[in-house]
N, C-alpha and C. Protein backbone atom coordinates (compact mmCIF):
# COMPACT_ATOMS: atom_id res chain seq x y z
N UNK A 1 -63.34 -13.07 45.26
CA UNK A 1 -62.77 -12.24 46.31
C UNK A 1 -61.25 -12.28 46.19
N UNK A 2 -60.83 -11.18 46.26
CA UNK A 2 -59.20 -11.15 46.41
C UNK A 2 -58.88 -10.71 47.87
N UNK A 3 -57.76 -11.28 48.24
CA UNK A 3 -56.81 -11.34 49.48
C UNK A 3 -55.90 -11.32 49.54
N UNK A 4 -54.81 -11.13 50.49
CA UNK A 4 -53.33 -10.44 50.38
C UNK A 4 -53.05 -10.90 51.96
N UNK A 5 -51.30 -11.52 51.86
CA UNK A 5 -51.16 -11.54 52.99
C UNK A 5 -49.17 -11.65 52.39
N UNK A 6 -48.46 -11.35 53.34
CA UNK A 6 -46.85 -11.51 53.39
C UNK A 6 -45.60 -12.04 54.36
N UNK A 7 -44.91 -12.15 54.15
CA UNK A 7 -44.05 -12.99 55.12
C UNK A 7 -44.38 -13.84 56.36
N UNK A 8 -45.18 -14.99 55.36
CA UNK A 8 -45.58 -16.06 56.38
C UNK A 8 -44.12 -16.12 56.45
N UNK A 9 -43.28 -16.76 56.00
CA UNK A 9 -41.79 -17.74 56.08
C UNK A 9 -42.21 -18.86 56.79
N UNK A 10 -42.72 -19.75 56.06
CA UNK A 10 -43.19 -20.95 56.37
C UNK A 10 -41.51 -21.87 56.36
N UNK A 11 -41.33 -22.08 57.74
CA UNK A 11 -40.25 -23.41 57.76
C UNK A 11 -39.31 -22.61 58.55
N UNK A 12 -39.07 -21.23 58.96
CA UNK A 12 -38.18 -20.17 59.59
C UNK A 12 -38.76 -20.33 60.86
N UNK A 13 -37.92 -21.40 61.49
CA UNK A 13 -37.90 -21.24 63.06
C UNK A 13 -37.35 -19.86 63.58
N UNK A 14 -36.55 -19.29 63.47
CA UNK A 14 -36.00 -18.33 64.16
C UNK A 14 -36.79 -16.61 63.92
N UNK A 15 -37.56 -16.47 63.18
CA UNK A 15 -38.75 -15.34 62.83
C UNK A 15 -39.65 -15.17 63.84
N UNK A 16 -39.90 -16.68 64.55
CA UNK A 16 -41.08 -17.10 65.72
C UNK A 16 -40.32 -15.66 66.95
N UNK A 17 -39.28 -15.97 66.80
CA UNK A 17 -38.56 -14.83 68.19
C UNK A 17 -37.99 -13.63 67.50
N UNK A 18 -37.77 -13.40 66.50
CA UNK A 18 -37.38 -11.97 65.78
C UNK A 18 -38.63 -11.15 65.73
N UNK A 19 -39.64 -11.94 65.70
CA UNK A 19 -41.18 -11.17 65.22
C UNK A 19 -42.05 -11.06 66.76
N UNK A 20 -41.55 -11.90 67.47
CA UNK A 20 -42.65 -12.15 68.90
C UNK A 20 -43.65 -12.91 68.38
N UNK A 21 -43.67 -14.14 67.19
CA UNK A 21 -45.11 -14.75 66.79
C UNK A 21 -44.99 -15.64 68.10
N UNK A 22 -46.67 -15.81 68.06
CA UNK A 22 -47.11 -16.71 69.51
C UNK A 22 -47.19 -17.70 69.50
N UNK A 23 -46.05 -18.31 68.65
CA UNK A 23 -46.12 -19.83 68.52
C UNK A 23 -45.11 -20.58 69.16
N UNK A 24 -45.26 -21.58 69.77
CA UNK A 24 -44.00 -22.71 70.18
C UNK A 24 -43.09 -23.09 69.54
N UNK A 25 -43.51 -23.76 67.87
CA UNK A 25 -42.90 -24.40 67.60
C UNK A 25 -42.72 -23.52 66.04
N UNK A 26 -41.75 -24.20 64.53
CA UNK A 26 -42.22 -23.61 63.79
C UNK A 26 -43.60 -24.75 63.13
N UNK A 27 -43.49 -25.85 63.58
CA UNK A 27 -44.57 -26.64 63.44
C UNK A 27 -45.63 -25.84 63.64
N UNK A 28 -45.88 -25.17 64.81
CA UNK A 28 -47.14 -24.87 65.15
C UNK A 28 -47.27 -23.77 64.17
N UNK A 29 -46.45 -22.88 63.93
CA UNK A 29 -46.78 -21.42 63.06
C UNK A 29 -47.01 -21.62 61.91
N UNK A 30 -46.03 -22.92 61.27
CA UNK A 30 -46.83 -23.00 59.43
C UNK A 30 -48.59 -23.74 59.84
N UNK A 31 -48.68 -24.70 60.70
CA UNK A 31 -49.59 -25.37 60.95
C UNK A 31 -51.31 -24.25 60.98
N UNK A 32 -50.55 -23.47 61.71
CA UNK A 32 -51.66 -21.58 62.34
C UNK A 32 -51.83 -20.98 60.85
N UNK A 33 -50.31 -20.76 60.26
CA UNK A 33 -50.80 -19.84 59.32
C UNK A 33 -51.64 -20.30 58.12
N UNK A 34 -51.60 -21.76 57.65
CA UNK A 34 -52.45 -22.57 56.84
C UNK A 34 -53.86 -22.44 56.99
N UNK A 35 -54.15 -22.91 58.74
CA UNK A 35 -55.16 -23.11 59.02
C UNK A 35 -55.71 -21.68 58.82
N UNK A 36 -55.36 -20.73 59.05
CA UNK A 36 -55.79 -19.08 58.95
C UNK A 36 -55.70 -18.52 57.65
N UNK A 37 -55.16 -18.90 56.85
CA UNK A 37 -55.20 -19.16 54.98
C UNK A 37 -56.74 -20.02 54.57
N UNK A 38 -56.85 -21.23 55.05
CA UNK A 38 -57.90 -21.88 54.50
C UNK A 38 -59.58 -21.22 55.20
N UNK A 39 -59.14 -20.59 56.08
CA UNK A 39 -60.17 -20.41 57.33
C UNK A 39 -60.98 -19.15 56.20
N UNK A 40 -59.89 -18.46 55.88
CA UNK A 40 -60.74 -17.64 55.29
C UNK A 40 -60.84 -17.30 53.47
N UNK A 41 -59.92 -18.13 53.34
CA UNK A 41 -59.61 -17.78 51.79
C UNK A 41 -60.40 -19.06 51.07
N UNK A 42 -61.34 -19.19 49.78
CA UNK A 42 -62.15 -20.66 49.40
C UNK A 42 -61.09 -20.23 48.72
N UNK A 43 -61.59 -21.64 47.50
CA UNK A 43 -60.74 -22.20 46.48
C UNK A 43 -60.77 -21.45 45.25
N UNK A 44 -61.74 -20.85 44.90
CA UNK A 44 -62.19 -20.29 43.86
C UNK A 44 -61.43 -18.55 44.07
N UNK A 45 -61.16 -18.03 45.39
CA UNK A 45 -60.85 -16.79 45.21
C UNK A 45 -59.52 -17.06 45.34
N UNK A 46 -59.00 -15.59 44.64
CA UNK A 46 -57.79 -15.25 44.49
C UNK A 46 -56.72 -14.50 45.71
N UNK A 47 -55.73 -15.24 45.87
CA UNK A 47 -54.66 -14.96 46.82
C UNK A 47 -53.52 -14.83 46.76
N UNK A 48 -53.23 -13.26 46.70
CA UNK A 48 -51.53 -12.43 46.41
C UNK A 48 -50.85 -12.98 47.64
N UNK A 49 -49.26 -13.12 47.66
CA UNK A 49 -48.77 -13.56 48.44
C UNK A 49 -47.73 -12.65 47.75
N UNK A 50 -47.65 -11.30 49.00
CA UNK A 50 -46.49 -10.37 48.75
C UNK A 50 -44.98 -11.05 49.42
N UNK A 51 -44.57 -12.00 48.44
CA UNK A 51 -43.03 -12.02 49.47
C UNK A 51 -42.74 -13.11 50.66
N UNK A 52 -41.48 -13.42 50.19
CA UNK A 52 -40.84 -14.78 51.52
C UNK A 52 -42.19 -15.82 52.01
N UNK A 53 -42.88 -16.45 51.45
CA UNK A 53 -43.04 -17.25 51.57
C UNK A 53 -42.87 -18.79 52.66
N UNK A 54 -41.53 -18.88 51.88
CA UNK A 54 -41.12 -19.87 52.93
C UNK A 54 -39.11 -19.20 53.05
N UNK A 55 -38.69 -19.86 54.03
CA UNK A 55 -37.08 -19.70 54.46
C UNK A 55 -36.50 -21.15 53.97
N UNK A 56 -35.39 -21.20 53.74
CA UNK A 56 -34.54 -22.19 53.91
C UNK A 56 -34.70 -23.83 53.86
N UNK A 57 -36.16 -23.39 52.86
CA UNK A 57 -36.62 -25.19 52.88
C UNK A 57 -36.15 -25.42 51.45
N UNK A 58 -36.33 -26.49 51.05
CA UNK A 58 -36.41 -26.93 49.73
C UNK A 58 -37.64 -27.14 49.35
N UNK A 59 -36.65 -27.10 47.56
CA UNK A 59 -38.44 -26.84 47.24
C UNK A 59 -39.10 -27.99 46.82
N UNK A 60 -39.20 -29.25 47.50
CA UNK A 60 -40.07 -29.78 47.73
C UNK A 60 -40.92 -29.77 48.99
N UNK A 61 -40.12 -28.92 50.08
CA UNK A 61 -40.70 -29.19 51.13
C UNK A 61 -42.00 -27.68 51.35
N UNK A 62 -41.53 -26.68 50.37
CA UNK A 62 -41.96 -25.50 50.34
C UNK A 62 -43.36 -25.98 49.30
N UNK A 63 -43.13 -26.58 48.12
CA UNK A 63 -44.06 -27.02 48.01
C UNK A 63 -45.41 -27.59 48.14
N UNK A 64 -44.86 -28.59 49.41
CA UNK A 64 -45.40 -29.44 50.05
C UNK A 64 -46.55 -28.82 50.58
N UNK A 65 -45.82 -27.66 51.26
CA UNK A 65 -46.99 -26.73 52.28
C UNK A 65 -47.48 -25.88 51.65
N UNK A 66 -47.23 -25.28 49.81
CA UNK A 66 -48.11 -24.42 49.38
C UNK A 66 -49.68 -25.43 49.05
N UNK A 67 -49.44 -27.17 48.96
CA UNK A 67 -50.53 -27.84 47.84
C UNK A 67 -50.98 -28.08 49.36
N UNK A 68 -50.73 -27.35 50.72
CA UNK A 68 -51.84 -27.88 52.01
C UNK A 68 -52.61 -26.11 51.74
N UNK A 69 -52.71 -25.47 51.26
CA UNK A 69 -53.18 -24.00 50.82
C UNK A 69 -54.24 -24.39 49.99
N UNK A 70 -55.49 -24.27 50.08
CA UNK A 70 -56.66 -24.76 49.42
C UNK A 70 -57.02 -24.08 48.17
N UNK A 71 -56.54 -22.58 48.28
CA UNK A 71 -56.82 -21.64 46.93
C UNK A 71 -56.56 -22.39 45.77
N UNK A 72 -57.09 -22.27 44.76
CA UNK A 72 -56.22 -22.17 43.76
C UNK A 72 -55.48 -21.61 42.38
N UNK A 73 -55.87 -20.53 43.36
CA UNK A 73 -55.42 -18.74 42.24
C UNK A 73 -54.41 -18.26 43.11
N UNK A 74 -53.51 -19.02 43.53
CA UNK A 74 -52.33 -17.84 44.13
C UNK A 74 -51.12 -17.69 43.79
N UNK A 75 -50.62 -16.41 43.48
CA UNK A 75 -49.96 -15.70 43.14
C UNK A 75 -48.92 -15.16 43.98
N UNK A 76 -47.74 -15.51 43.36
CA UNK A 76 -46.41 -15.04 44.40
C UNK A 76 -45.61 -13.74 43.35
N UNK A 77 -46.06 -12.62 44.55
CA UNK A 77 -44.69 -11.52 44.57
C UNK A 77 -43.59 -11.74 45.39
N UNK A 78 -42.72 -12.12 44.21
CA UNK A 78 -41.43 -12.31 44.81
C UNK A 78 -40.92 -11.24 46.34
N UNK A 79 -40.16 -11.88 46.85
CA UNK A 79 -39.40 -11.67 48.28
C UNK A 79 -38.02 -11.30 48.28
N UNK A 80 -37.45 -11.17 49.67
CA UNK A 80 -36.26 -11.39 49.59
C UNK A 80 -35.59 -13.15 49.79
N UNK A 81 -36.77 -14.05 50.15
CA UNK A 81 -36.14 -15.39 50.23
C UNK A 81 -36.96 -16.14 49.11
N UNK A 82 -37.74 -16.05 47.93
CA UNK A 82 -38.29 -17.00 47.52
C UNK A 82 -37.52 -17.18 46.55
N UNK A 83 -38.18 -18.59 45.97
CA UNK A 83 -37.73 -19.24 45.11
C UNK A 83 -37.90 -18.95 43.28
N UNK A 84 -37.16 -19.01 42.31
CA UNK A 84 -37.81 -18.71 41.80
C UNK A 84 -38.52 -20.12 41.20
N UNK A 85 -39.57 -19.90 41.65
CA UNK A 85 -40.88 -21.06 41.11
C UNK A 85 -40.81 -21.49 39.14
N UNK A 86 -40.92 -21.29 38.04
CA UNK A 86 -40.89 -21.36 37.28
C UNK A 86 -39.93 -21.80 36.46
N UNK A 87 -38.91 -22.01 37.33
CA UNK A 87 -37.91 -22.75 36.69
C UNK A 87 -37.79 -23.77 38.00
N UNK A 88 -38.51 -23.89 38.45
CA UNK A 88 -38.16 -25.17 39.37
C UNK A 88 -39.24 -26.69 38.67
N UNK A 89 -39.11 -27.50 39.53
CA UNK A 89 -39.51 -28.69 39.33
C UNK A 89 -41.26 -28.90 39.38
N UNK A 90 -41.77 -27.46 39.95
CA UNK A 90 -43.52 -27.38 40.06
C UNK A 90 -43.59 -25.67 39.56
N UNK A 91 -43.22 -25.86 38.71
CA UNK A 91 -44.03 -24.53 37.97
C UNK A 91 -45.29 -24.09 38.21
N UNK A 92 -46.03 -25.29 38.72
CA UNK A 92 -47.55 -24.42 38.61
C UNK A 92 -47.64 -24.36 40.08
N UNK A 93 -46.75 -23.95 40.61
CA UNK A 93 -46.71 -23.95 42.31
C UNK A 93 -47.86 -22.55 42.42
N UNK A 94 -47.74 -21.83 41.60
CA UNK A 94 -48.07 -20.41 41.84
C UNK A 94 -49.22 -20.42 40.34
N UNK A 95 -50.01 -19.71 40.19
CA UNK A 95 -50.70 -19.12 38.93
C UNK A 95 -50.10 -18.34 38.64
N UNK A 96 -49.12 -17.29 39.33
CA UNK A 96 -48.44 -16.02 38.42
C UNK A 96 -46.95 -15.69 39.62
N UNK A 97 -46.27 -15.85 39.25
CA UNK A 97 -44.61 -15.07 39.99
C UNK A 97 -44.10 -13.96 39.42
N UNK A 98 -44.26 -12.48 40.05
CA UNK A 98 -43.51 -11.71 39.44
C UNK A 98 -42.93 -10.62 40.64
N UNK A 99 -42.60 -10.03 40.21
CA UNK A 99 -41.65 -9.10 41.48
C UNK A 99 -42.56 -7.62 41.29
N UNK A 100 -43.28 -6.92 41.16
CA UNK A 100 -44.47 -6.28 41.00
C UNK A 100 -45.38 -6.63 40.34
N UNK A 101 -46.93 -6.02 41.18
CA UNK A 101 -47.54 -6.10 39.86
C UNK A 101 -49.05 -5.26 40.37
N UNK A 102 -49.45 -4.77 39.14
CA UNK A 102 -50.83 -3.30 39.69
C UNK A 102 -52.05 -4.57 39.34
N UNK A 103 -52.78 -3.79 40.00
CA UNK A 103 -54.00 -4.79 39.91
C UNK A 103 -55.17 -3.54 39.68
N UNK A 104 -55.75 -3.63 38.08
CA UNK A 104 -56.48 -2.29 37.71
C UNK A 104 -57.22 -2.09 38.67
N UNK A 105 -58.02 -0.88 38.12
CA UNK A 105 -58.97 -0.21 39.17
C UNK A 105 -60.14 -1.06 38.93
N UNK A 106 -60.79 -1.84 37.78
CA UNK A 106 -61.73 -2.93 37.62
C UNK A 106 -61.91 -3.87 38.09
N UNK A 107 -60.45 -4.45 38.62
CA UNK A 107 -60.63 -5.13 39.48
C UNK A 107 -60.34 -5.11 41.21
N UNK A 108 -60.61 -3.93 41.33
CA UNK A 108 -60.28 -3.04 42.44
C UNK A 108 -61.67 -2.46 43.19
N UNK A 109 -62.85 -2.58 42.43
CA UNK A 109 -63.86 -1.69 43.20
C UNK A 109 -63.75 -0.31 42.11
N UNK A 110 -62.84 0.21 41.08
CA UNK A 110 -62.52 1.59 40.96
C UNK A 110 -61.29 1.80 41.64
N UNK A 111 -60.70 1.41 42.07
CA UNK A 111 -59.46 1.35 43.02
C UNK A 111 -57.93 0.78 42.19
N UNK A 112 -56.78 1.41 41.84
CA UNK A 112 -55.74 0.41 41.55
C UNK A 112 -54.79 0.20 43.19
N UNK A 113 -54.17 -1.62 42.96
CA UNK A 113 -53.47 -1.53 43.91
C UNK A 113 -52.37 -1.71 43.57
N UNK A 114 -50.83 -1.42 43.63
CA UNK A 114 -49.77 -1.56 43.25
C UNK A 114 -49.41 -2.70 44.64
N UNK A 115 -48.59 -3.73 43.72
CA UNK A 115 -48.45 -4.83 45.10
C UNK A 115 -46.86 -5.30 44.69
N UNK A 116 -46.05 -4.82 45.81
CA UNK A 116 -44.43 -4.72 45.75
C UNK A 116 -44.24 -5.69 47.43
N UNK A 117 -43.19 -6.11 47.29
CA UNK A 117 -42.67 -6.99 48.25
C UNK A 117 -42.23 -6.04 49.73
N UNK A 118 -41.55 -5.01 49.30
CA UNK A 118 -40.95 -3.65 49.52
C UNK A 118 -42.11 -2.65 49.70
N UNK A 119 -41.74 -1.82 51.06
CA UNK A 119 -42.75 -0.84 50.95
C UNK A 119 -42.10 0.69 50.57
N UNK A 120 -42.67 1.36 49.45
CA UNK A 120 -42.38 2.48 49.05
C UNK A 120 -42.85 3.89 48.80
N UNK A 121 -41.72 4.90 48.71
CA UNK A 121 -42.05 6.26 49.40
C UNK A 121 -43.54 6.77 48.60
N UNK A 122 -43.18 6.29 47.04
CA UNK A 122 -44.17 6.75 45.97
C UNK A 122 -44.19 5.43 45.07
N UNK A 123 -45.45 5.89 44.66
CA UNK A 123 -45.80 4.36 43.39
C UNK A 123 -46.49 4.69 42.87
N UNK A 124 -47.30 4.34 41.61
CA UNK A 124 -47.78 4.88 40.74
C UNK A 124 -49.24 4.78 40.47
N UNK A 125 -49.70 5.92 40.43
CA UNK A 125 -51.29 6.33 40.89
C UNK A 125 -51.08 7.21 42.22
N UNK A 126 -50.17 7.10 42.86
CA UNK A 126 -50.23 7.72 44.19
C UNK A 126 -50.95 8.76 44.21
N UNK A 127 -50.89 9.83 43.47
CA UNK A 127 -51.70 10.76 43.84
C UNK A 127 -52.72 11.02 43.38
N UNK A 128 -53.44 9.73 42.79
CA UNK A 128 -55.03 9.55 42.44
C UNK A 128 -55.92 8.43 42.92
N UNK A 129 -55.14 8.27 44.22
CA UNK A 129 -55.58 7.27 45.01
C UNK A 129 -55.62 5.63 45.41
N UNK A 130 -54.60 5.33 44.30
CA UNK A 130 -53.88 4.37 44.28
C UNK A 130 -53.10 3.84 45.59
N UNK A 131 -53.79 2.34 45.69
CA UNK A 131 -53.35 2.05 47.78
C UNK A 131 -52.21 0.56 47.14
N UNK A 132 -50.52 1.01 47.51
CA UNK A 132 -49.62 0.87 47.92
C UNK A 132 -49.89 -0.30 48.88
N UNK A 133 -49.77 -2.12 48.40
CA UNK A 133 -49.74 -3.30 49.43
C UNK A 133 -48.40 -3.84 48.95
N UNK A 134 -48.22 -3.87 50.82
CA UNK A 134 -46.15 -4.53 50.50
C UNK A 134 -46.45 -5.18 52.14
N UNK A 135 -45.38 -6.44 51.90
CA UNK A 135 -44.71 -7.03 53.17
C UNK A 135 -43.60 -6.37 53.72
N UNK A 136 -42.62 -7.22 54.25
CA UNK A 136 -41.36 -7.12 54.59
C UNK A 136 -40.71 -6.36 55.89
N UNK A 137 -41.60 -5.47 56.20
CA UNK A 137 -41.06 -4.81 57.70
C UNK A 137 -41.73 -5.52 58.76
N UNK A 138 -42.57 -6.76 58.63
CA UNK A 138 -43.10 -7.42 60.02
C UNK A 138 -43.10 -6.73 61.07
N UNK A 139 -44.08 -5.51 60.66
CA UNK A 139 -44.60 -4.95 62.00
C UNK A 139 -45.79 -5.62 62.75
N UNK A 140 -46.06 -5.08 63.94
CA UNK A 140 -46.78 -6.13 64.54
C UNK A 140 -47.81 -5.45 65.25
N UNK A 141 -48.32 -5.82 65.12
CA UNK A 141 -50.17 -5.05 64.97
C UNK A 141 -50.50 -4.41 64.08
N UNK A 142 -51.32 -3.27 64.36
CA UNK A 142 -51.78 -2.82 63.23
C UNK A 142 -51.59 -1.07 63.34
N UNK A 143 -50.65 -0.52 64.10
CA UNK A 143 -50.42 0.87 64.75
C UNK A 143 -49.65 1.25 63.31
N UNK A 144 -48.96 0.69 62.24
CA UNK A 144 -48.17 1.03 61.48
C UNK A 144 -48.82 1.36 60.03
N UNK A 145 -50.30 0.63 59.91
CA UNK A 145 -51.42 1.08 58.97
C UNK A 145 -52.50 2.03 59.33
N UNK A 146 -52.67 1.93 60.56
CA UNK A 146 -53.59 3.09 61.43
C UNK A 146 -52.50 4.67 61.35
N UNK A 147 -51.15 4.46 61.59
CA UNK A 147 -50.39 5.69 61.26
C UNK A 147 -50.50 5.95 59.50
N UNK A 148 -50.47 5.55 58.78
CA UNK A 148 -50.59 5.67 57.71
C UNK A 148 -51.52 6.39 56.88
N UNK A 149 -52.67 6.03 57.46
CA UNK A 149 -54.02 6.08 57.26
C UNK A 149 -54.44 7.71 57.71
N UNK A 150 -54.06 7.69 58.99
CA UNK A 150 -53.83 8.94 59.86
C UNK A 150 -53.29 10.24 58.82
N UNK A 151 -52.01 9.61 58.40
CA UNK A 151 -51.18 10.83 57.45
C UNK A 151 -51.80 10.83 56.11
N UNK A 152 -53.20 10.19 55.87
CA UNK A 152 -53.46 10.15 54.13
C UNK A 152 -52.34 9.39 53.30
N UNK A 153 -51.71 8.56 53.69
CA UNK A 153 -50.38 7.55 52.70
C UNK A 153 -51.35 6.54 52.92
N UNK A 154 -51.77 6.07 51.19
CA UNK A 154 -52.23 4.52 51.30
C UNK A 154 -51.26 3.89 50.83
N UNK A 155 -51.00 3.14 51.65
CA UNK A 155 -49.91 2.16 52.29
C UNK A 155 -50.30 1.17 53.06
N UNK A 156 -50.25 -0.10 52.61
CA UNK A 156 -50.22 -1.17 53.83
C UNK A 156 -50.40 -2.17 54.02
N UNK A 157 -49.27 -2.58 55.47
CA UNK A 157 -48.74 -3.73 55.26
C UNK A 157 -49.46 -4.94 55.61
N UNK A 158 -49.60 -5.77 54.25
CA UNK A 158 -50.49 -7.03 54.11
C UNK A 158 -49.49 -8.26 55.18
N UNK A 159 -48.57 -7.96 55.86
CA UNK A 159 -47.87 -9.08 56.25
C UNK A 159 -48.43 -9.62 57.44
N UNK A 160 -48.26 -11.01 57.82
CA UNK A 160 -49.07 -12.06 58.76
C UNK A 160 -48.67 -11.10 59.89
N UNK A 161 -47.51 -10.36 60.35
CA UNK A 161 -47.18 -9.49 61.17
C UNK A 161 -48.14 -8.50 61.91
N UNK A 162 -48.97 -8.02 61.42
CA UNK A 162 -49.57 -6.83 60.63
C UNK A 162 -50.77 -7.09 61.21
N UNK A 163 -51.46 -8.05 61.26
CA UNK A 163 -52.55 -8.73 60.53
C UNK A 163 -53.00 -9.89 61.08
N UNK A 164 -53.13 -9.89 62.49
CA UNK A 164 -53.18 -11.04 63.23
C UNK A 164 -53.40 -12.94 62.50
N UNK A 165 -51.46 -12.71 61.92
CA UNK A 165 -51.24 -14.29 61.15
C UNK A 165 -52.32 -14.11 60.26
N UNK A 166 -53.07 -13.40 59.59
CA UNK A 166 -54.29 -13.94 58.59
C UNK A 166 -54.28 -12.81 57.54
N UNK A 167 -54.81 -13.32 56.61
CA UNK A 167 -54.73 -12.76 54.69
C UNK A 167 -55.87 -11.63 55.10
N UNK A 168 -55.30 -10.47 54.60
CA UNK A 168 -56.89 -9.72 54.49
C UNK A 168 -57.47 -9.52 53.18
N UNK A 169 -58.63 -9.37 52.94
CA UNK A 169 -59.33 -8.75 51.77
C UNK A 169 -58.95 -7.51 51.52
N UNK A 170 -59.61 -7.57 50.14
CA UNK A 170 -59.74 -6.30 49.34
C UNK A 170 -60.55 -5.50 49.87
N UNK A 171 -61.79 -6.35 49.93
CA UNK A 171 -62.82 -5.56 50.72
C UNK A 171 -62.21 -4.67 52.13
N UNK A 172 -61.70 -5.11 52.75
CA UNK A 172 -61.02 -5.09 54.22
C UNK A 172 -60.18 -3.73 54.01
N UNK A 173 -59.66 -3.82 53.04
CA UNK A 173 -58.44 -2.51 52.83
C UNK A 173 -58.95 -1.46 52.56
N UNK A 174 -60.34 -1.55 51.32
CA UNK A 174 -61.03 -0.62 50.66
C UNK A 174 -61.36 0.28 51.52
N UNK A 175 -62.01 -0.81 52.41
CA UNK A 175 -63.07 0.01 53.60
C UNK A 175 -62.38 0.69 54.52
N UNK A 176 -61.06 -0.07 54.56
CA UNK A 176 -59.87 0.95 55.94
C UNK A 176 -59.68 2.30 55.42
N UNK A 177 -59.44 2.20 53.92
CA UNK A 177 -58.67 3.76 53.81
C UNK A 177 -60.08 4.29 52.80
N UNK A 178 -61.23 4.15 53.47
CA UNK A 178 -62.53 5.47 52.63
C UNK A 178 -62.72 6.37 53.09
N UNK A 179 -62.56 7.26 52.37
CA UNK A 179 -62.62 8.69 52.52
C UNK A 179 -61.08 9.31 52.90
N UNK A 180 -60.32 8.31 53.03
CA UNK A 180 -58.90 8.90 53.23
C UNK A 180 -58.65 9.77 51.81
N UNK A 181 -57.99 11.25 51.81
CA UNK A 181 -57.55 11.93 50.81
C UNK A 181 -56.04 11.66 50.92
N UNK A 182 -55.58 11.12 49.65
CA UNK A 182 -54.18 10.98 49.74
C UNK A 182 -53.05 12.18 49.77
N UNK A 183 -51.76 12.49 50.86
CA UNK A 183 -51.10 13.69 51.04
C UNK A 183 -49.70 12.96 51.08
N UNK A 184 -49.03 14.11 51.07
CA UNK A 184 -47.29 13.59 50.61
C UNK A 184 -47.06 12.92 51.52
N UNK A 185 -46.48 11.74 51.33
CA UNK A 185 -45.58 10.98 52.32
C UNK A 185 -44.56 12.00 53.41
N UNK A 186 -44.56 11.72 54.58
CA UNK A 186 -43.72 12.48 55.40
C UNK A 186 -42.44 12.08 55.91
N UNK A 187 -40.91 12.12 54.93
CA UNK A 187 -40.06 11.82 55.35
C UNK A 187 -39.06 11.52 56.58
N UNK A 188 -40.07 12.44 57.44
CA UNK A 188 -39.10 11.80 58.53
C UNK A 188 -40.18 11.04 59.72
């Protein structure tokens, strides 16, 4: 099974009140978002992690809290705060770090997904049905993929924001946008 989730920012006290997350502490929010990582993700399946990760920790301490993450296929699309992993001191923090990356239609259901940190106007497959997964605007609920969906743009945002704190499936996305026909993005 593959899963997708973005801007935990594990260790960013100050996100808890920029975002409205319902947590006290940032104790409690890396503590939530782990437990909501392991709750649903086993060890054996695979888990994209679009972006920011963690804030302002070091990377031992960022570490620390990826080896409490039970998976052990996950994969970091770079952010605007991560690290770069592969030249640090735990290279195998991650199975793969890159700043895009498509995930064929084989391993898609028939489906490709383009998975960017950044969410964008056009990407490639777009107009053969190719579904567009990005973090970074921490919207909050789910009115901003239901609009999406609405306009035929597959688009959408995998972030804990988004996504009540928890990773969604492939399955989960497939099934949101079926039968959606994809139509031009609407600029304004």
């Amino acid at each position: 099974m593959m899963w997708f989730t973005a801007d935990t920012h594990f260790g960013h006290s100050n996100i808890i009140e920029l975002t409205h997350r319902p947590f006290s502490s940032v104790q409690e929010m890396d503590r939530r978002l782990i437990a909501n990582i392991n709750d649903r993700v086993s060890a054996r399946d695979s888990l994209y992690i679009l972006g920011d990760f963690s804030f302002r920790m070091t990377v031992e301490e960022a570490y620390a809290i990826r080896k409490k993450i039970v998976c052990q296929h996950v994969h970091l699309i770079r952010g605007n705060h991560d690290k770069h992993w592969i030249d640090s001191p735990f290279p195998d923090a991650f199975e793969s770090e890159q700043d895009y990356l498509e995930i064929k239609p084989g391993f898609a259901k028939g489906v490709r997904l383009d998975l960017f940190h950044y969410p964008m106007l056009s990407w490639n497959g777009k107009w053969r049905g190719a579904i567009h997964l990005h973090g970074h605007i921490h919207t909050e609920g789910p009115d901003y993929n239901e609009r999406n969906r609405g306009r035929g743009i597959l688009r959408y945002d995998v972030g804990v924001d988004a996504n009540e704190y928890c990773p969604v499936s492939r399955d989960d996305i497939l099934t949101f946008f079926d039968g959606v026909e994809p139509k031009p993005a609407q600029l304004a």
